[in-house]
N, C-alpha and C. Protein backbone atom coordinates (compact mmCIF):
# COMPACT_ATOMS: atom_id res chain seq x y z
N UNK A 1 65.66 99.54 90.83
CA UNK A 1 65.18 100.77 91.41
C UNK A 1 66.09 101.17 92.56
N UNK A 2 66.44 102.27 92.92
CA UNK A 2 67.55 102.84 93.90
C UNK A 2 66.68 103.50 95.10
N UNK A 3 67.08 102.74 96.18
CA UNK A 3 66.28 103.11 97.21
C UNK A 3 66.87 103.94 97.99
N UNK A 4 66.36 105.20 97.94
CA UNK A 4 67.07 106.10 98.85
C UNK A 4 67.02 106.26 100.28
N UNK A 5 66.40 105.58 101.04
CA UNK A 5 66.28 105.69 102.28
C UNK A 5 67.80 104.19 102.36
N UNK A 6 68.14 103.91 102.24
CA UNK A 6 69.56 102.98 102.07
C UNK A 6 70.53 103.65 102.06
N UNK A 7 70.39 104.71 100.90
CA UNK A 7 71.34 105.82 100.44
C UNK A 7 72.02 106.56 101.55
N UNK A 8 70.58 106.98 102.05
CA UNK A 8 71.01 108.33 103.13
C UNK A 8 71.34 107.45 104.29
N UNK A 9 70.77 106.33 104.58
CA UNK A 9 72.07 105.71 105.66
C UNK A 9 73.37 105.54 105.44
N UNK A 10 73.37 105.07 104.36
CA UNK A 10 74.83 104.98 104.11
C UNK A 10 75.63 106.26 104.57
N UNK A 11 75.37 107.21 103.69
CA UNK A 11 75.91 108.38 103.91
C UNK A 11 76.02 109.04 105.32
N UNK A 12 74.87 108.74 106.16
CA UNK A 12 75.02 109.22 107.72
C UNK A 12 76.26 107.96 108.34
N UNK A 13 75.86 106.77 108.08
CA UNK A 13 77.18 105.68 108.79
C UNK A 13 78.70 106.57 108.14
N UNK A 14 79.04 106.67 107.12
CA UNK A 14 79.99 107.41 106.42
C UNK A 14 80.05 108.62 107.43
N UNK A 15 79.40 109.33 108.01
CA UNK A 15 79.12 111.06 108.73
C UNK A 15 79.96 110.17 109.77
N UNK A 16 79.03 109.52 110.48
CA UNK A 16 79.36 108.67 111.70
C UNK A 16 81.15 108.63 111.73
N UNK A 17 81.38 107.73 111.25
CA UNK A 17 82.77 107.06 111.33
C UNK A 17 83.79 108.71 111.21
N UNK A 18 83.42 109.63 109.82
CA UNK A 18 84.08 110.85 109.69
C UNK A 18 84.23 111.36 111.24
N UNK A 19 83.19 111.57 111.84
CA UNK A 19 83.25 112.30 113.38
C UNK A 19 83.58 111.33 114.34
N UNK A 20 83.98 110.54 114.46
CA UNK A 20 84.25 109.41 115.09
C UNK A 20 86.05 109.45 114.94
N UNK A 21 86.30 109.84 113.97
CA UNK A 21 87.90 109.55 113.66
C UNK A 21 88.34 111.16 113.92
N UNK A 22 88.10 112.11 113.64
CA UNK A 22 87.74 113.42 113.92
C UNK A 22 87.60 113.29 115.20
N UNK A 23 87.67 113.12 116.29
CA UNK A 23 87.11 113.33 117.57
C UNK A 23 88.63 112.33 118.58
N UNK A 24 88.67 111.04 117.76
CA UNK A 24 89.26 110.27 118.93
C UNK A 24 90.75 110.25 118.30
N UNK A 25 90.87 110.49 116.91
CA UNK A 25 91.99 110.82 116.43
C UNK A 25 92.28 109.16 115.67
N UNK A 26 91.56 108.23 115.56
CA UNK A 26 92.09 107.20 115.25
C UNK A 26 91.01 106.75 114.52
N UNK A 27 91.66 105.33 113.14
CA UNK A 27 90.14 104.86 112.42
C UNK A 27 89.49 103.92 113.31
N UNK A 28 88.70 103.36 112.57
CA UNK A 28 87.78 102.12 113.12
C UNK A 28 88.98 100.88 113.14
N UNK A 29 89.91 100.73 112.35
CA UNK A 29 90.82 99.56 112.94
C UNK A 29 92.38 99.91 113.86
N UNK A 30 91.78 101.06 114.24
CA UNK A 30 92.82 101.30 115.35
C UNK A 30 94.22 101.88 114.81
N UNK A 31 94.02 102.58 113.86
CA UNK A 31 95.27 103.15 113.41
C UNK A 31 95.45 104.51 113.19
N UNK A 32 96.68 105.10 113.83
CA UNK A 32 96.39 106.71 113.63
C UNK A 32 95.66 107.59 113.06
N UNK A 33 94.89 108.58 113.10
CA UNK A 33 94.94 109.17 111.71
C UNK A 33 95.52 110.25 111.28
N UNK A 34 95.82 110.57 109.95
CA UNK A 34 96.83 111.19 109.15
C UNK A 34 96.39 113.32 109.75
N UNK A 35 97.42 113.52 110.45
CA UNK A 35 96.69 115.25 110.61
C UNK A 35 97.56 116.16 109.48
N UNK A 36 96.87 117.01 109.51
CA UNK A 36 97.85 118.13 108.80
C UNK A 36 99.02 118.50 108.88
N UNK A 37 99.52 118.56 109.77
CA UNK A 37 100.77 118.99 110.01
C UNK A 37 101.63 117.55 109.34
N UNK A 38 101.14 116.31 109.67
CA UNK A 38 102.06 115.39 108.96
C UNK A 38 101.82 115.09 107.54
N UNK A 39 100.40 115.63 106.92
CA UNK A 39 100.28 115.80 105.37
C UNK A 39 101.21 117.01 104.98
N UNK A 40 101.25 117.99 105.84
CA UNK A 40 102.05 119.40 105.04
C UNK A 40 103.56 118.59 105.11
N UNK A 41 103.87 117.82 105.82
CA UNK A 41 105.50 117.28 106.08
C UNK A 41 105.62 116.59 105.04
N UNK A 42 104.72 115.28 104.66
CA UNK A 42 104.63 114.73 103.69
C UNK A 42 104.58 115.64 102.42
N UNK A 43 103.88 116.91 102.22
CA UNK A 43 103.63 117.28 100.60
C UNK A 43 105.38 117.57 100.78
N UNK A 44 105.69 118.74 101.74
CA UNK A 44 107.30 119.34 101.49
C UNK A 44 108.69 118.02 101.39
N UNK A 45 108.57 117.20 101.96
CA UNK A 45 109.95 116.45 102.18
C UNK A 45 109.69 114.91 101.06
N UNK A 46 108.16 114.81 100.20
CA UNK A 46 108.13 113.86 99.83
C UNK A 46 109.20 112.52 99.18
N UNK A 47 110.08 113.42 98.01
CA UNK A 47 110.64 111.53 97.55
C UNK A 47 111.58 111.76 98.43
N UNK A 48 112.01 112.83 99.75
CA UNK A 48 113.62 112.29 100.22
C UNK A 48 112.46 111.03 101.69
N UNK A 49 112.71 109.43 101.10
CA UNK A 49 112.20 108.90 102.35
C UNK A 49 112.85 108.85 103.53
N UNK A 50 114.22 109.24 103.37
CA UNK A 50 114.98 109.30 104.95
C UNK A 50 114.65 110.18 105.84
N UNK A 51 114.36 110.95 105.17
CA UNK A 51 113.93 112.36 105.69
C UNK A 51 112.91 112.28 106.25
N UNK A 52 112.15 111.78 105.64
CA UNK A 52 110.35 111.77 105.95
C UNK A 52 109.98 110.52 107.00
N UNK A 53 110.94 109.54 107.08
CA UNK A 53 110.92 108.43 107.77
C UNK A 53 111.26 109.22 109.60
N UNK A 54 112.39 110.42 109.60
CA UNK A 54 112.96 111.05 110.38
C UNK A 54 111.95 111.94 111.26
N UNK A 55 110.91 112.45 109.95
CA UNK A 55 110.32 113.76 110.59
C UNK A 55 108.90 112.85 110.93
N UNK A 56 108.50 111.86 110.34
CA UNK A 56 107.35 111.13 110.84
C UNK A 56 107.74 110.23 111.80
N UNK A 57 108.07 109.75 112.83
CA UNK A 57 108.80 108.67 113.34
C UNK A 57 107.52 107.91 113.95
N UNK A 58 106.32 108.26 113.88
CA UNK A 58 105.11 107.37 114.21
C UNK A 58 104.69 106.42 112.98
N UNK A 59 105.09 106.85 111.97
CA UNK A 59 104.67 106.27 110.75
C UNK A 59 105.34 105.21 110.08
N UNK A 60 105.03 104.30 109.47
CA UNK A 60 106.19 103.23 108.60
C UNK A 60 106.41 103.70 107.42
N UNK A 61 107.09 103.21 106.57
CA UNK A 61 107.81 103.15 105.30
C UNK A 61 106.57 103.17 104.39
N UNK A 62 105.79 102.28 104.37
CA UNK A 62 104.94 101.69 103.91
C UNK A 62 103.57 102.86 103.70
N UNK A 63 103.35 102.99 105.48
CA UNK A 63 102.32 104.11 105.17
C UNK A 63 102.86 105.43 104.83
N UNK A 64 103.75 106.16 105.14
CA UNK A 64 104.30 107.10 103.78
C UNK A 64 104.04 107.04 102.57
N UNK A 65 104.06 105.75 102.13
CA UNK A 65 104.47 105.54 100.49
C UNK A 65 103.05 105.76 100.41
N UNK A 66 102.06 105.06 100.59
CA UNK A 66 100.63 104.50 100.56
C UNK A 66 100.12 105.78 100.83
N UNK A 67 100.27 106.52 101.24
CA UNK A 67 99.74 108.08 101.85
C UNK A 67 99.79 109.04 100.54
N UNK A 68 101.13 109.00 100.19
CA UNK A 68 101.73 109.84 99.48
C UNK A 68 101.08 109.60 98.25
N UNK A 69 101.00 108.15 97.74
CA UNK A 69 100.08 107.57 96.68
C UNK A 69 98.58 108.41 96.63
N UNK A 70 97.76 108.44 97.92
CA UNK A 70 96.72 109.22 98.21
C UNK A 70 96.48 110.48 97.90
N UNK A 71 97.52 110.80 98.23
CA UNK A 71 97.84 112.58 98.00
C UNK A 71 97.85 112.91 96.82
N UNK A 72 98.43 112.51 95.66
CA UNK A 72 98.58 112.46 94.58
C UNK A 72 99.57 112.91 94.06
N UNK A 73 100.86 112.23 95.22
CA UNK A 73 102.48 112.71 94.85
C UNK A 73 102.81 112.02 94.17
N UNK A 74 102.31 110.88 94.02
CA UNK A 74 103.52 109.74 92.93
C UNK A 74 103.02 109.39 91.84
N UNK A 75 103.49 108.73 90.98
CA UNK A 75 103.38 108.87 89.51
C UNK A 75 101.86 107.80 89.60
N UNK A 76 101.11 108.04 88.60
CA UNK A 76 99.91 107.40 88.78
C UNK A 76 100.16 106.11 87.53
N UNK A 77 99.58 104.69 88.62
CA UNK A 77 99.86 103.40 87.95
C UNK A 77 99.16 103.81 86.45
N UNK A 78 100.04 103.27 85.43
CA UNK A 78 99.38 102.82 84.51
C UNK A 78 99.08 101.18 84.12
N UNK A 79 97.95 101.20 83.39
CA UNK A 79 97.17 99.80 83.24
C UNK A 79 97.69 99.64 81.58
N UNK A 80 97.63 98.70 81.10
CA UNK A 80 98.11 97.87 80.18
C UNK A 80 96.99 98.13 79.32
N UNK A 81 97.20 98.69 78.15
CA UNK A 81 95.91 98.85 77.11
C UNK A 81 95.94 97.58 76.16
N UNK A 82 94.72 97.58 75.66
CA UNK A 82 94.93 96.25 74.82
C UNK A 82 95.76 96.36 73.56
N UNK A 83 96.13 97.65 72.71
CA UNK A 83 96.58 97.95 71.47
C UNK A 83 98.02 98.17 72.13
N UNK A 84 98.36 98.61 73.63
CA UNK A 84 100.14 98.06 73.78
C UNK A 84 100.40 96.84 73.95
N UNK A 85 99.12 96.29 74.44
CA UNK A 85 99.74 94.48 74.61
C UNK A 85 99.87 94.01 73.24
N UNK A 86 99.03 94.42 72.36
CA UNK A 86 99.69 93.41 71.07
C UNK A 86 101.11 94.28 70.31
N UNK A 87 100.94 95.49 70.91
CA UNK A 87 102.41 95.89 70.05
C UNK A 87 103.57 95.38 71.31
N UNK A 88 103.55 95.12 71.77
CA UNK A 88 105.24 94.64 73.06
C UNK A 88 105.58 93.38 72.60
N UNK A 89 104.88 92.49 71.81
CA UNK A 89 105.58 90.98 71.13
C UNK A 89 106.53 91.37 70.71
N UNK A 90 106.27 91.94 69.06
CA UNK A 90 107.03 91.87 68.11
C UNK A 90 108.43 92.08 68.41
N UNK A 91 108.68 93.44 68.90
CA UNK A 91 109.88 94.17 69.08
C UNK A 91 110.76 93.42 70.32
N UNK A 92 109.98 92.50 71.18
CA UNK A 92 110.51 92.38 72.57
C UNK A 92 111.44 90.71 72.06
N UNK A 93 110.46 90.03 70.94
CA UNK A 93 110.95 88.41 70.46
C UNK A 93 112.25 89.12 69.29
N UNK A 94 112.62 90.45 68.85
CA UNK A 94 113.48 90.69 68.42
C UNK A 94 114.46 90.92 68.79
N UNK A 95 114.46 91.47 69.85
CA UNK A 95 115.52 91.92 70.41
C UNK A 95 115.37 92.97 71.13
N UNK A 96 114.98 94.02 70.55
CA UNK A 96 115.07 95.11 70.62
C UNK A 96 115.01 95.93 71.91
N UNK A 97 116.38 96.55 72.51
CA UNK A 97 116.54 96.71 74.15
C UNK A 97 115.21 97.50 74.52
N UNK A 98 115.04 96.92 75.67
CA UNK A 98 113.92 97.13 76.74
C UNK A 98 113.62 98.45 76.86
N UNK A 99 114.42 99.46 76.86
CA UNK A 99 114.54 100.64 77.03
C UNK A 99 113.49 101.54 75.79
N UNK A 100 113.89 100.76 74.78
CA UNK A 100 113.31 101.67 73.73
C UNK A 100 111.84 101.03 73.44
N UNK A 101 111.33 99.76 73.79
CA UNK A 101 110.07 99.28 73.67
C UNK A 101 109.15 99.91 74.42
N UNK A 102 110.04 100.04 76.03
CA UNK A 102 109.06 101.35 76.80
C UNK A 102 108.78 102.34 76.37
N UNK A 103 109.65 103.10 75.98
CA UNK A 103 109.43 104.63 75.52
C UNK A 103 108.35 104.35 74.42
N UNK A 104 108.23 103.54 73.31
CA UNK A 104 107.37 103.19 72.12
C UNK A 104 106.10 102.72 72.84
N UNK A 105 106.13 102.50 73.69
CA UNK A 105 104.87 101.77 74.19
C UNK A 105 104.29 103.05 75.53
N UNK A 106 104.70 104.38 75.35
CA UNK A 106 104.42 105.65 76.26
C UNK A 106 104.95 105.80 77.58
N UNK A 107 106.10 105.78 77.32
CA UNK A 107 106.85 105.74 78.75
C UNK A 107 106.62 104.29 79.74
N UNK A 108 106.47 103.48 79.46
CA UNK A 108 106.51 102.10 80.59
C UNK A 108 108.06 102.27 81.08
N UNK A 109 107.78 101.70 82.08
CA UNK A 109 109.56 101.06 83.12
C UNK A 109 110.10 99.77 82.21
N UNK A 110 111.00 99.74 82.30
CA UNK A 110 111.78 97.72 82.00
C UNK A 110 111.22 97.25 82.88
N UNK A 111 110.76 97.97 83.93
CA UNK A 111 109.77 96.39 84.92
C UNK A 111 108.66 96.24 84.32
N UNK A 112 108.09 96.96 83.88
CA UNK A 112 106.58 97.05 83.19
C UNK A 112 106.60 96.37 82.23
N UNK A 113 107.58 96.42 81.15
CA UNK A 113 107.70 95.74 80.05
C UNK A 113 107.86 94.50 80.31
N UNK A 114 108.78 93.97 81.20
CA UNK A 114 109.43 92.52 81.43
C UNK A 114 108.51 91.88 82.17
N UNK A 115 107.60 92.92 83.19
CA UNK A 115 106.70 91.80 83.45
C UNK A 115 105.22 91.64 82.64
N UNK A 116 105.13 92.34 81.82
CA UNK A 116 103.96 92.06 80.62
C UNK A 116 104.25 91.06 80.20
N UNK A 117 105.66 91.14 79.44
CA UNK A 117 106.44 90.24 78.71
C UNK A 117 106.16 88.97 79.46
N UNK A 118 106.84 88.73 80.65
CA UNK A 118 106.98 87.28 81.22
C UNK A 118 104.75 86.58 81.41
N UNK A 119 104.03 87.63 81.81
CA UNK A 119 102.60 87.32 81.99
C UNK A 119 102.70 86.92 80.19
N UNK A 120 102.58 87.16 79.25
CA UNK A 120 102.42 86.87 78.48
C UNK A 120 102.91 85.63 77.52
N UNK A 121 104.36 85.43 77.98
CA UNK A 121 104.86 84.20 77.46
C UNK A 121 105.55 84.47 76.51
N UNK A 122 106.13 85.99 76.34
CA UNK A 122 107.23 85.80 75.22
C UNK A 122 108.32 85.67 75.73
N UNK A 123 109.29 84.89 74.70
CA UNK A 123 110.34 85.45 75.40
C UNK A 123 111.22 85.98 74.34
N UNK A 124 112.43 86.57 74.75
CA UNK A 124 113.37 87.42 74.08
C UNK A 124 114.31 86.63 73.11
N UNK A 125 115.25 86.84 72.65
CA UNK A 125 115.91 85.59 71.68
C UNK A 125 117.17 85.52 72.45
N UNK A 126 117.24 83.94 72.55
CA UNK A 126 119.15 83.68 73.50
C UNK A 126 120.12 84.71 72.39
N UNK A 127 120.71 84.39 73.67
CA UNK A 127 122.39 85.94 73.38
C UNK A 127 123.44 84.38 73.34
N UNK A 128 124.46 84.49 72.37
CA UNK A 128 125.36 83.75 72.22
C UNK A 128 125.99 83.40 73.40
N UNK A 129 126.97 82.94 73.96
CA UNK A 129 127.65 83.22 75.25
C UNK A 129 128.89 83.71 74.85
N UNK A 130 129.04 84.41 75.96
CA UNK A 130 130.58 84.92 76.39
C UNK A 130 131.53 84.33 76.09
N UNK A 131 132.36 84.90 76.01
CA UNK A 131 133.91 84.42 75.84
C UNK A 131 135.04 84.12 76.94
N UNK A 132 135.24 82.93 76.73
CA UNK A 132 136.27 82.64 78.32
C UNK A 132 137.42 82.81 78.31
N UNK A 133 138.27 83.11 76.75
CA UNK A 133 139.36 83.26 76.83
C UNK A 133 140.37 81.93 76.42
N UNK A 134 139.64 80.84 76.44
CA UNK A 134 139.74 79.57 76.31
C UNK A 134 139.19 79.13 74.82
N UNK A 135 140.04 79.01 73.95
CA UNK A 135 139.93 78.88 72.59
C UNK A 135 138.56 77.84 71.87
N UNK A 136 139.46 76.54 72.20
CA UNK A 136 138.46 75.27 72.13
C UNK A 136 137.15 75.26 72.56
N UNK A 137 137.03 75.89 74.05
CA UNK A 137 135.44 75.90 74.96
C UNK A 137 135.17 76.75 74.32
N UNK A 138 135.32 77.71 73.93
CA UNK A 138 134.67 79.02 73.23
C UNK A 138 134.24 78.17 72.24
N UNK A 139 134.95 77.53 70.98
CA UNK A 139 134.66 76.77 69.84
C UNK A 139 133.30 76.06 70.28
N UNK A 140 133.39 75.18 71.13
CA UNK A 140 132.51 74.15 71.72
C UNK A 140 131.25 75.12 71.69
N UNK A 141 130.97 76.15 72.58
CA UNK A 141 129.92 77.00 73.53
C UNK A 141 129.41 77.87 72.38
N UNK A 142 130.15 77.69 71.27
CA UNK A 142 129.17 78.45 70.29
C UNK A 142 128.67 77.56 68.95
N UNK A 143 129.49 76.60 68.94
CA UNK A 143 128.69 75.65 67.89
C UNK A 143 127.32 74.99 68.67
N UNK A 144 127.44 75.02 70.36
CA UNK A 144 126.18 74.04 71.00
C UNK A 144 125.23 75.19 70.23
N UNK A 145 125.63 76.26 70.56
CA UNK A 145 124.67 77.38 70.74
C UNK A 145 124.29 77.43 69.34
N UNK A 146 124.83 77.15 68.52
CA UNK A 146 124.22 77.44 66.68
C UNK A 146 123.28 76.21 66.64
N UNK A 147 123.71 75.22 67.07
CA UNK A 147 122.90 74.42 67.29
C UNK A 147 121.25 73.90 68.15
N UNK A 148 121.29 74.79 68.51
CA UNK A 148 120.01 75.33 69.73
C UNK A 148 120.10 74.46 71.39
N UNK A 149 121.59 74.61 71.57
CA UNK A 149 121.57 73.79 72.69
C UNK A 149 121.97 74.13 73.84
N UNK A 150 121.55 74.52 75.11
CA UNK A 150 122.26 75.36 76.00
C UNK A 150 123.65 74.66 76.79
N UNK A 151 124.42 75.32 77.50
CA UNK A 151 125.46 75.11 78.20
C UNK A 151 125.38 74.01 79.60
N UNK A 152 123.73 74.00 79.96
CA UNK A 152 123.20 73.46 80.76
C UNK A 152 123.24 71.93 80.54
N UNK A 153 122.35 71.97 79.03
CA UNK A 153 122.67 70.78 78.14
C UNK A 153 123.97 69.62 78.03
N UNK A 154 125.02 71.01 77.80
CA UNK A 154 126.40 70.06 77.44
C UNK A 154 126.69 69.90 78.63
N UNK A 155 126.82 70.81 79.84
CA UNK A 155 126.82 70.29 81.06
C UNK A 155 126.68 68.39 81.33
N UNK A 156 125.64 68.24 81.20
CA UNK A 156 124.36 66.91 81.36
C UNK A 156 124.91 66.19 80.56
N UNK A 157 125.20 66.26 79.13
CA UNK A 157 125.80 65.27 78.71
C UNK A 157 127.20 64.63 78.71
N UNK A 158 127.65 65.60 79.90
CA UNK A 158 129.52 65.61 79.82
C UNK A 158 129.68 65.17 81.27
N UNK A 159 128.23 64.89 81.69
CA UNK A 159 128.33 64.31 83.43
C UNK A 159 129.55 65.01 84.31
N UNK A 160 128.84 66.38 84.23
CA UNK A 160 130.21 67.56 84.53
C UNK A 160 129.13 68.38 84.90
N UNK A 161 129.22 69.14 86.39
CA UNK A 161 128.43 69.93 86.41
C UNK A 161 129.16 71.62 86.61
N UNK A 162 128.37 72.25 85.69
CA UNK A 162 128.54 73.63 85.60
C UNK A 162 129.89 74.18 84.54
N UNK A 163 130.68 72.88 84.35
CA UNK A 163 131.83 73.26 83.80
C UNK A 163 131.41 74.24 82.56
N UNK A 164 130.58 73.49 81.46
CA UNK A 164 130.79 74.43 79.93
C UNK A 164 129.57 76.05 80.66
N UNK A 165 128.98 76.00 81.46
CA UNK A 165 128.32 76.89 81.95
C UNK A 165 129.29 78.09 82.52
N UNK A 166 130.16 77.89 83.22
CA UNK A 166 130.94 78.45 83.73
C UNK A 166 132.39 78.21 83.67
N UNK A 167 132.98 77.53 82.64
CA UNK A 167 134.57 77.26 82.76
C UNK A 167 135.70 77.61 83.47
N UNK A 168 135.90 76.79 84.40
CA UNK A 168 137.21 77.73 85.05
C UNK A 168 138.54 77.45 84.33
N UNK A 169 138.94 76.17 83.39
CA UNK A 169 139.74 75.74 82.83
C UNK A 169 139.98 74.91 82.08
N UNK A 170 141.10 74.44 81.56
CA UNK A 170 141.00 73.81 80.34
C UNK A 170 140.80 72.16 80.97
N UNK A 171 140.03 71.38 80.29
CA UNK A 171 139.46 69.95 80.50
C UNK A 171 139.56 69.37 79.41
N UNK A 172 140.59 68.44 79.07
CA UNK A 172 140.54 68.07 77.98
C UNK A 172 139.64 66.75 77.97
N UNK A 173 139.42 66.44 78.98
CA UNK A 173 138.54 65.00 78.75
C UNK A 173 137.04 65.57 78.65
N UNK A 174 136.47 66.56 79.08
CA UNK A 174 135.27 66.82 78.70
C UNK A 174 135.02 67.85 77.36
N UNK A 175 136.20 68.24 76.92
CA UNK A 175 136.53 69.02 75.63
C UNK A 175 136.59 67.97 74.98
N UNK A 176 136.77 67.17 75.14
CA UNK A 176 136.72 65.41 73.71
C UNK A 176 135.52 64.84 74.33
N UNK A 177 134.89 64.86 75.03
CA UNK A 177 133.42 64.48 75.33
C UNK A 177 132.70 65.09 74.27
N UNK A 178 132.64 66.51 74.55
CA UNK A 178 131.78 67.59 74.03
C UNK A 178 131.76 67.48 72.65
N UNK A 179 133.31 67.37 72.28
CA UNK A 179 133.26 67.72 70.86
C UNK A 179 132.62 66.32 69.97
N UNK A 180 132.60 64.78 70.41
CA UNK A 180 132.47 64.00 70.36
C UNK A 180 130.83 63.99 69.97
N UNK A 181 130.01 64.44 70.82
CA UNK A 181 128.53 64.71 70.92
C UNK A 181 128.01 65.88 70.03
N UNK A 182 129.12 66.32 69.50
CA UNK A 182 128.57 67.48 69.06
C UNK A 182 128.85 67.68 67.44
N UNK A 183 129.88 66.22 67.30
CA UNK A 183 129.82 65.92 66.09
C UNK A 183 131.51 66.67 65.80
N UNK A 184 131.95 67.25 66.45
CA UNK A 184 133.41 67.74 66.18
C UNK A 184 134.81 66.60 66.38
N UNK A 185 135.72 66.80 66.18
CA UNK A 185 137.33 66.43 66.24
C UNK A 185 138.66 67.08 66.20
N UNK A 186 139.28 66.62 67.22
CA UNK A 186 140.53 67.77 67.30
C UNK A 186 141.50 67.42 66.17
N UNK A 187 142.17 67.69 65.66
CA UNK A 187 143.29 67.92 64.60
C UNK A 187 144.43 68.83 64.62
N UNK A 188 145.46 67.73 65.00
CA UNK A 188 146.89 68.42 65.42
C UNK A 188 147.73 68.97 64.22
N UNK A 189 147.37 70.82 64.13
CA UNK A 189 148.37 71.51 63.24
C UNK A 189 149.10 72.09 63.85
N UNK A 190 150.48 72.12 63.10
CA UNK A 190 151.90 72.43 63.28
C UNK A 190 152.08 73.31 62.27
């Protein structure tokens, strides 16, 4: 049952505080409050923030943004529906660049996507590695990789740190390590 004598207090404490902030110029936790003249500054100079940081100089970064949110200048959050969460797997464990899963999924950001993605636990499929220019390590860094093994991996087993991760040069003692573990052999053609 809704008791209205509760109601209408509420609503007079609500009156209260309104004329209270109205009067002394500040809220109940001691912080400016927003007048017109700095809402009309805010609607005209909104996304330039240098500007608005310039012409408000009582205000932070923060409460601008948070204001402006209020006002109903900035793009309004969207929430995650349940029929886009099950469509962002498929396309995202394929490959398929970030860019175009947003747009398919109604305009989301790559942040939106990537962090659904990461809350959810998919992940994307490894990218081969790069090319160093370095014949053999290249050889090496893509058979680990056909093999499902990262660079991190051969790292660890070549008691070498960062080398097959990052190669700066040719190593032939951990290039006959590698290839050794990895089931390969060099063979001198002429």
């Amino acid at each position: 049952m809704f008791d209205t004598s509760s109601a209408d207090r509420a609503l007079r404490g609500k009156a209260a505080i309104q004329r209270s902030v109205y009067k002394t110029g500040y809220t109940i936790a001691g912080a400016r409050a927003w007048t017109e003249d700095e809402r009309q500054t805010l609607r005209l100079f909104w996304p330039d923030m240098a500007r608005l940081c310039s012409e408000l100089p009582l205000r932070t970064d923060t409460a601008i943004k948070r204001k402006a949110g209020r006002e109903g200048l900035t793009r309004p959050r969207r929430i995650w529906q349940e029929d886009e969460t099950r469509r962002l797997p498929p396309p995202y464990r394929k490959g398929v660049p970030v860019e175009e899963i947003g747009e398919a999924l109604g305009g989301k950001t790559k942040r939106q996507v990537w962090g659904k993605a990461t809350s959810l636990g998919v992940k994307r499929p490894r990218r081969p590695p790069k090319p160093t220019g370095m014949e053999i390590v290249d050889l090496i860094r893509e058979r680990a990789f056909k093999l499902g093994y990262t660079m991190a991996d051969l790292d660890e087993w070549t008691n070498r740190k960062r080398y097959f991760s990052k190669p700066q040069g040719l190593n032939w003692r951990l290039v006959g390590r590698a290839l050794k573990l990895l089931g390969g052999r060099i063979v001198p053609i002429w």
